[in-house]
Protein backbone atom coordinates (compact mmCIF):
# COMPACT_ATOMS: atom_id res chain seq x y z
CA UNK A 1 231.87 256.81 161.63
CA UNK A 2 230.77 254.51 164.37
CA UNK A 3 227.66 256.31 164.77
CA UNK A 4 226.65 255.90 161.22
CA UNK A 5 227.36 252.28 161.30
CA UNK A 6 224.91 252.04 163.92
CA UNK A 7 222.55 253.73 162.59
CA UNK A 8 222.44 251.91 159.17
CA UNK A 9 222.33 248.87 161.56
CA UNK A 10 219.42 250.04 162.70
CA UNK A 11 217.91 251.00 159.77
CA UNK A 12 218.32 247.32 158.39
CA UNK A 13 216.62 245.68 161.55
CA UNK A 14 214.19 248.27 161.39
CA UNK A 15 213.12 247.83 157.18
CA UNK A 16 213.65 243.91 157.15
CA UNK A 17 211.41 243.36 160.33
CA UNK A 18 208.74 245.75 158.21
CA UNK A 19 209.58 243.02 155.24
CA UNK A 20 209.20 240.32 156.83
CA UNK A 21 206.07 241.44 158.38
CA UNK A 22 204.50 242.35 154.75
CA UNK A 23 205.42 239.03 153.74
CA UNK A 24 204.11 237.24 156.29
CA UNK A 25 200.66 239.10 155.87
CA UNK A 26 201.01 238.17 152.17
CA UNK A 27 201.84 234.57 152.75
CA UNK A 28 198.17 234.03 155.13
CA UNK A 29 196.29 235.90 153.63
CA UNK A 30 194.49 232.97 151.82
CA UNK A 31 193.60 231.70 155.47
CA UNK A 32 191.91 234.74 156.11
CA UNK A 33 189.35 234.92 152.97
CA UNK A 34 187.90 232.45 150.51
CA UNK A 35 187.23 235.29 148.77
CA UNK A 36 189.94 237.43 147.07
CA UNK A 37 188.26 239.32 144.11
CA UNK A 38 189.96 239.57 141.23
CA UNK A 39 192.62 237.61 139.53
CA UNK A 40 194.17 241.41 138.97
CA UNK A 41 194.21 242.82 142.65
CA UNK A 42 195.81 239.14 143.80
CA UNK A 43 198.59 239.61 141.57
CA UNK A 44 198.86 242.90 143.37
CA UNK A 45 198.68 240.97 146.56
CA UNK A 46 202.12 238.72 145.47
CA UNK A 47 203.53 241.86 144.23
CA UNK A 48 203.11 243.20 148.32
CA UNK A 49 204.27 239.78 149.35
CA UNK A 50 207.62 239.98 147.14
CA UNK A 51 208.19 243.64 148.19
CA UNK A 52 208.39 242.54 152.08
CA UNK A 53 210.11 239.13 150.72
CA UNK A 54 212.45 241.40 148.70
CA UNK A 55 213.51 243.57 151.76
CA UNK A 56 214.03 241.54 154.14
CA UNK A 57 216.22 239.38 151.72
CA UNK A 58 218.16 243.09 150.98
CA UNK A 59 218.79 244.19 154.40
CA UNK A 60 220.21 241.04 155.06
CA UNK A 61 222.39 240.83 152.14
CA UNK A 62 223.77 243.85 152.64
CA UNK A 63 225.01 242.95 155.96
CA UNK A 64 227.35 240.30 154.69
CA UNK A 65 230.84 241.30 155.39
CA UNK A 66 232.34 238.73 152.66
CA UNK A 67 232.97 240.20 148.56
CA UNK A 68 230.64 239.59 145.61
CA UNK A 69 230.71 236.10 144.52
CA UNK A 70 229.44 235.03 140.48
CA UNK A 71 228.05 232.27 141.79
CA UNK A 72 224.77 234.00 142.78
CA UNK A 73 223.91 235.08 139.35
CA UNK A 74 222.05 232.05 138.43
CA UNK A 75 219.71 232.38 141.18
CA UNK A 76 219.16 235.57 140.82
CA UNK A 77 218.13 234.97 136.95
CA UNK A 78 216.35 231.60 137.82
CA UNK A 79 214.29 232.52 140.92
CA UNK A 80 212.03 235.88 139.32
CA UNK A 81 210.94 232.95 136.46
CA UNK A 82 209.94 230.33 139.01
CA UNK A 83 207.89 232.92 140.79
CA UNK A 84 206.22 233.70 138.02
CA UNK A 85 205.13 230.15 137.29
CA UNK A 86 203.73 229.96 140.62
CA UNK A 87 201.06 232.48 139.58
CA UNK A 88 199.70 230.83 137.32
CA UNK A 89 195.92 231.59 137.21
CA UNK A 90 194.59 228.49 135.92
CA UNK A 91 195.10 226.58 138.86
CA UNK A 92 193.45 229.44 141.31
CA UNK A 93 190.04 228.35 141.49
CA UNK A 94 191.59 224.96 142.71
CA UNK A 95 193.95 226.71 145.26
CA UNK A 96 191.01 228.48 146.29
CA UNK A 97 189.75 224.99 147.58
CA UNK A 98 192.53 223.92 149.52
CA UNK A 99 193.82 227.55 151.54
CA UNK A 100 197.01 225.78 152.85
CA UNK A 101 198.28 224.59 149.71
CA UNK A 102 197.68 228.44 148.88
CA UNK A 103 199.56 229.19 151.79
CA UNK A 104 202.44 227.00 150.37
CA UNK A 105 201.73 228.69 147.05
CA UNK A 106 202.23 232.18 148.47
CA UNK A 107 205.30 231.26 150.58
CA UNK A 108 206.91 229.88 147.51
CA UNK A 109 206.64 233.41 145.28
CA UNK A 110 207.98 235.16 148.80
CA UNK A 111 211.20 233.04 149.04
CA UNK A 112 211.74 233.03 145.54
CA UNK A 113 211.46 237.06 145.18
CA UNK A 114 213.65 237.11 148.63
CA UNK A 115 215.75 234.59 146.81
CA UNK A 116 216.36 236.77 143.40
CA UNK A 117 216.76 240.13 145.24
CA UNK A 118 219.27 238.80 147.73
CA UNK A 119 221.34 236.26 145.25
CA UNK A 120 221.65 239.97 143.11
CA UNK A 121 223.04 241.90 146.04
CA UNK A 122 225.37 238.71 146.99
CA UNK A 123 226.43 238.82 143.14
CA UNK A 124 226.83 242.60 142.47
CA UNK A 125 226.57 245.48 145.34
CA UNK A 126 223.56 247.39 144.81
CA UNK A 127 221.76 244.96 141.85
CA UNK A 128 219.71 244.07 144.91
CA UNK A 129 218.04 247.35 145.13
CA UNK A 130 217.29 247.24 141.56
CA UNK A 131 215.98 243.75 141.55
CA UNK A 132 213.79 244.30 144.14
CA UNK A 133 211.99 247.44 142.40
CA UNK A 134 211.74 244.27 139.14
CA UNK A 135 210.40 241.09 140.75
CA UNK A 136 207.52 243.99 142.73
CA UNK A 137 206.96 245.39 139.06
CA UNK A 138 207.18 241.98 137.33
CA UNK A 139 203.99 240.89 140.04
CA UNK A 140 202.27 243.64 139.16
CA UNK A 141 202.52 243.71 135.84
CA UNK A 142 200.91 239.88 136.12
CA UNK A 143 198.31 241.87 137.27
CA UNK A 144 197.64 243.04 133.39
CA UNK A 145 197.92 239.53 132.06
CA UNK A 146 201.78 239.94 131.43
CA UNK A 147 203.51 236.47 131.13
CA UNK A 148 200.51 234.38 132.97
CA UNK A 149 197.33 235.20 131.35
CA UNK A 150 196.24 236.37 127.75
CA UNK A 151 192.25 236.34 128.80
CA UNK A 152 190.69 239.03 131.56
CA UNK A 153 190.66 238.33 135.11
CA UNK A 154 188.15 235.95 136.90
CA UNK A 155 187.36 235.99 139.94
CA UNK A 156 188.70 233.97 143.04
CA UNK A 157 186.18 232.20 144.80
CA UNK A 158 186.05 228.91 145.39
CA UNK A 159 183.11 227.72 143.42
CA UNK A 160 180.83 224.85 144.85
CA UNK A 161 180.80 221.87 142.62
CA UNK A 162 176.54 220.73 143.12
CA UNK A 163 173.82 222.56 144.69
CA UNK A 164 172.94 220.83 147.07
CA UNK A 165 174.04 219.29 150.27
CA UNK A 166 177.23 220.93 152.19
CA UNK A 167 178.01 222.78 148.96
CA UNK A 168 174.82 224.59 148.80
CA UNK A 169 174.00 225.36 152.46
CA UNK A 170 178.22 226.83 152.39
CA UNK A 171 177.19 229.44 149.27
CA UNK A 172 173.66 230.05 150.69
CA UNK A 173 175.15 231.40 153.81
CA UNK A 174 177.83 233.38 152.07
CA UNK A 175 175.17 234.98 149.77
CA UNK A 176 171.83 234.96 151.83
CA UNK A 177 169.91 233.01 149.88
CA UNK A 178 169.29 229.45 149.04
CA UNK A 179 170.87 228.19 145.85
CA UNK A 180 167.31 226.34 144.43
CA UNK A 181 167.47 226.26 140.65
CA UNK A 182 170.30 226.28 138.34
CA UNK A 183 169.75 229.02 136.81
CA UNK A 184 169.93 230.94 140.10
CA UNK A 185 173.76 229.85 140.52
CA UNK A 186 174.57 230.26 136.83
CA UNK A 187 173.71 234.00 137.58
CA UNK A 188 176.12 233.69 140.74
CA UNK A 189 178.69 232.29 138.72
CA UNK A 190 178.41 234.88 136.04
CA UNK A 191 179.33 237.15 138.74
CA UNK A 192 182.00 234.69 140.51
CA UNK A 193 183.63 233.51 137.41
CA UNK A 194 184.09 236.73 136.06
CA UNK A 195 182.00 236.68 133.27
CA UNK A 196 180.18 239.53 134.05
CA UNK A 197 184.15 241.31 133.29
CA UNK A 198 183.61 240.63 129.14
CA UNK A 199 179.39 239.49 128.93
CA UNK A 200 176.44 242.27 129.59
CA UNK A 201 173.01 240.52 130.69
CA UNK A 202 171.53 243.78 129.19
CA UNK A 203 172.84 243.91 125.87
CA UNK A 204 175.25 246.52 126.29
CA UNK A 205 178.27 245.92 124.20
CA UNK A 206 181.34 244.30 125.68
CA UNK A 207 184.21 242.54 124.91
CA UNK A 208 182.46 239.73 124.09
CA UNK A 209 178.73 239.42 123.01
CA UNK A 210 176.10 240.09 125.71
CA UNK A 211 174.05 237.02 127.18
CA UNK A 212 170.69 238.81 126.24
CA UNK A 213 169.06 237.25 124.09
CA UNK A 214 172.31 234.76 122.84
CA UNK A 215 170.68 231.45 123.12
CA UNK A 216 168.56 230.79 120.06
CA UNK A 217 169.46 233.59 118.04
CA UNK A 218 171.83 233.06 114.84
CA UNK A 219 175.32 234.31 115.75
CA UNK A 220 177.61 236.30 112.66
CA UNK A 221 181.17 234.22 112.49
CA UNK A 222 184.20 235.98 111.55
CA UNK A 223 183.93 233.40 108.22
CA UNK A 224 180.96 235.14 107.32
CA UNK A 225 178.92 232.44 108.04
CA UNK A 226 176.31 231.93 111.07
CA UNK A 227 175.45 229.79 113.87
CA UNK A 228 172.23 229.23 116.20
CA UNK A 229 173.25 229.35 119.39
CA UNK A 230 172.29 226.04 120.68
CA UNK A 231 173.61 223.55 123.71
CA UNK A 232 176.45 222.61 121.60
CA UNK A 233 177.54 226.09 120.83
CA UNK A 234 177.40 227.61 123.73
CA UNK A 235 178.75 225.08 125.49
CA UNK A 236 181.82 225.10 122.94
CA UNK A 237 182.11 228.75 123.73
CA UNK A 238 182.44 228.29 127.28
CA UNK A 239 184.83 225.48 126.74
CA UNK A 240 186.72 225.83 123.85
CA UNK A 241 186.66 229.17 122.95
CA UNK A 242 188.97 229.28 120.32
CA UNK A 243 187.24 226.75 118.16
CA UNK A 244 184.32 229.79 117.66
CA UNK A 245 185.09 233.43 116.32
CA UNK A 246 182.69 235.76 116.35
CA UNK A 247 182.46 238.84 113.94
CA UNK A 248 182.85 241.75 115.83
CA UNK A 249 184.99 240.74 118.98
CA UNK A 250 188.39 240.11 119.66
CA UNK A 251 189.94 236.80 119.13
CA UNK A 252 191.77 235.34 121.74
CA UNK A 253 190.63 236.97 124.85
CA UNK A 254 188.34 234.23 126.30
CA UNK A 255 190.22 232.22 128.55
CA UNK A 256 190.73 228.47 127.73
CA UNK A 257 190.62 227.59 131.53
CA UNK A 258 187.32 226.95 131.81
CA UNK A 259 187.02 223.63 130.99
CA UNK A 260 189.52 222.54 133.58
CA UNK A 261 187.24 224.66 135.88
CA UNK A 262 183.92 222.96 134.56
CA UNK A 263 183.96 219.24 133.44
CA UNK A 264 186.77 216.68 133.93
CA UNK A 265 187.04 213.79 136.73
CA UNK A 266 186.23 216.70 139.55
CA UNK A 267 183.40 217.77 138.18
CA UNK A 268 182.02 214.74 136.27
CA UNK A 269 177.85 215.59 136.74
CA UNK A 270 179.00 219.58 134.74
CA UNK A 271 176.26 221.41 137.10
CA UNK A 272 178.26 224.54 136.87
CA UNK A 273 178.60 224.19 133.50
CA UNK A 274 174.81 223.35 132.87
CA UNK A 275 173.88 226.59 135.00
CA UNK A 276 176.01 229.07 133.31
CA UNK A 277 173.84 227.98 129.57
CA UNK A 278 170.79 227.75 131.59
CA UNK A 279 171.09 231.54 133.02
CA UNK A 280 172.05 232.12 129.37
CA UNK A 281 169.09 230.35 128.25
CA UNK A 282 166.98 232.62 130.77
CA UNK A 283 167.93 235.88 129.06
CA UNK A 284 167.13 234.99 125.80
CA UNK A 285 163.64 235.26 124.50
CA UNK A 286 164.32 232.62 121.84
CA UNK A 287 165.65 229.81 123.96
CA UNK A 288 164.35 226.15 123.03
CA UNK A 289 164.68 222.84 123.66
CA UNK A 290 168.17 222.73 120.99
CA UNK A 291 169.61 225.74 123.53
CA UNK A 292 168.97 224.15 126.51
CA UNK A 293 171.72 221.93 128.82
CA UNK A 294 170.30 218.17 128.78
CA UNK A 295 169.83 218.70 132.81
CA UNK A 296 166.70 220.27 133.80
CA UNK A 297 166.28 223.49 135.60
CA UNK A 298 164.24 222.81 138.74
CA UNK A 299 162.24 225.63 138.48
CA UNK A 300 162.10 225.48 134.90
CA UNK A 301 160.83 222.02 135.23
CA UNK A 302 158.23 222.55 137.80
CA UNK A 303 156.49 225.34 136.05
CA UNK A 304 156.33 223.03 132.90
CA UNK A 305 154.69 220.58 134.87
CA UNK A 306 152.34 223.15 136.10
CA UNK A 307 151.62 224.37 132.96
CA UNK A 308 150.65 220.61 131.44
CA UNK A 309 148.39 219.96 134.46
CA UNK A 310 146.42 223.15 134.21
């Protein structure tokens, strides 16, 4: 009898050191990468994090000697909702910017899914087990857009806010090239912001309606009336896209957290914003004057100036 006591002993040093070092992998990881792909695979990175949070919080739970007390119930019903709210993805792209505030971020969903899985044990011998396998599937459903985001992933990055100065040399060295024109990083955003996830440059179909050849061109609403794509629409769209339905696409699956992501006191001059409609504006064969952001492309600029002196 001795020698199994031992042995689960053991076994609890052994599975909560292999928690706690999963956790604490999960917890830096944001110090290790500005770049973390999709909104989807980190939500599979918190549900690692709250795995090795979860065990480590088991094994020692289980080695309390004292009886179940009710007391723990409430923070074992409490804690798995706080975590959630910490993954919300809205405020990514800003974590992204500031990796030990992520750090804090991550180390909050770890202690709160040690937290739920080890006030459960405390509470009820065994509901520890149980509530660790539903805080890691909980995280993972987040992964799917359960309980933190209707729209389809974006990606993490954190985005620069001009072209030029720090900003730009930072992304040109990241992506070998220098960041000249705006249309040039509305293309990289496409790709950074996740657009490319729901919008086609080729005019494949999608979830939502391809980029080529959108600006300009009279856009079907699910009213039954149309729209030309100019500025104002797209830039509606892109900001508030629930204020335009298109016929033929779902309703509800652009994200609304654009605009927090685009214009607003930290990004007051919108060059993000102006580069995503100009690289819209660039695949369209109709684009105009009414489609085009009030900021000039550089390039755009200079070959009109060309043009007028020839």
């Amino acid at each position: 009898m001795t020698e199994i006591s031992g042995w689960r002993k053991r076994m609890r040093v052994v599975l909560g050191g292999a928690g706690a070092l999963i956790a604490l992998a999960g917890v830096t990881a944001p110090l290790e990468s500005s770049h973390m792909t999709t909104i989807a695979v980190h939500h599979l990175l918190h549900a690692g994090l709250a795995f090795g949070a979860g065990l480590l919080a088991l094994m020692m739970a289980r080695s309390r000697e004292d009886p179940e007390r009710v007391g723990w119930v409430w923070p074992a019903i409490v804690a798995p909702a706080l975590g959630l709210a910490f993954m919300w993805p809205s405020e990514y792209a800003w974590l992204m910017e500031h990796p030990w505030l992520h750090v804090l971020d991550h180390l909050s969903i770890a202690l709160l899914a040690g937290l739920a899985v080890y006030a459960s044990e405390a509470y009820w011998r065994g509901l520890g087990g149980l509530m660790l396998v539903l805080v890691v599937a909980m995280d993972a459903a987040a992964a799917g857009g359960f309980g933190v985001s209707r729209g389809p992933s974006f990606l993490l990055q954190a985005q620069p806010a001009t072209i030029s100065g720090a900003a730009a040399a930072e992304v040109a060295a990241k992506h070998q090239q220098p960041i000249r024109t705006l249309h040039r990083l509305g293309a990289q955003l496409y790709q950074t912001m996740g657009c490319s996830g729901c919008h086609s440059v080729n005019g494949a179909p999608g979830v939502g309606p391809t980029w080529k050849n959108l600006a300009g061109y009279p856009q079907k609403l699910a009213n039954g009336q149309t729209a030309i794509a100019d500025y104002q629409f797209l830039r509606t769209m892109i900001l508030d896209p629930g204020k335009i339905d298109l016929a033929g696409f779902p309703q509800g699956v652009m994200p609304n957290t654009y605009r927090a992501m685009l214009t607003g006191k930290k990004h007051p001059q919108e060059t993000r914003l102006n580069a995503l409609i100009w690289y819209i504006n660039i695949l369209s064969d109709r684009r105009s004057k009414d489609s085009q952001p009030p900021v000039p492309d550089p390039l755009r600029q200079a070959r009109s100036t060309a043009r007028a002196g020839g």
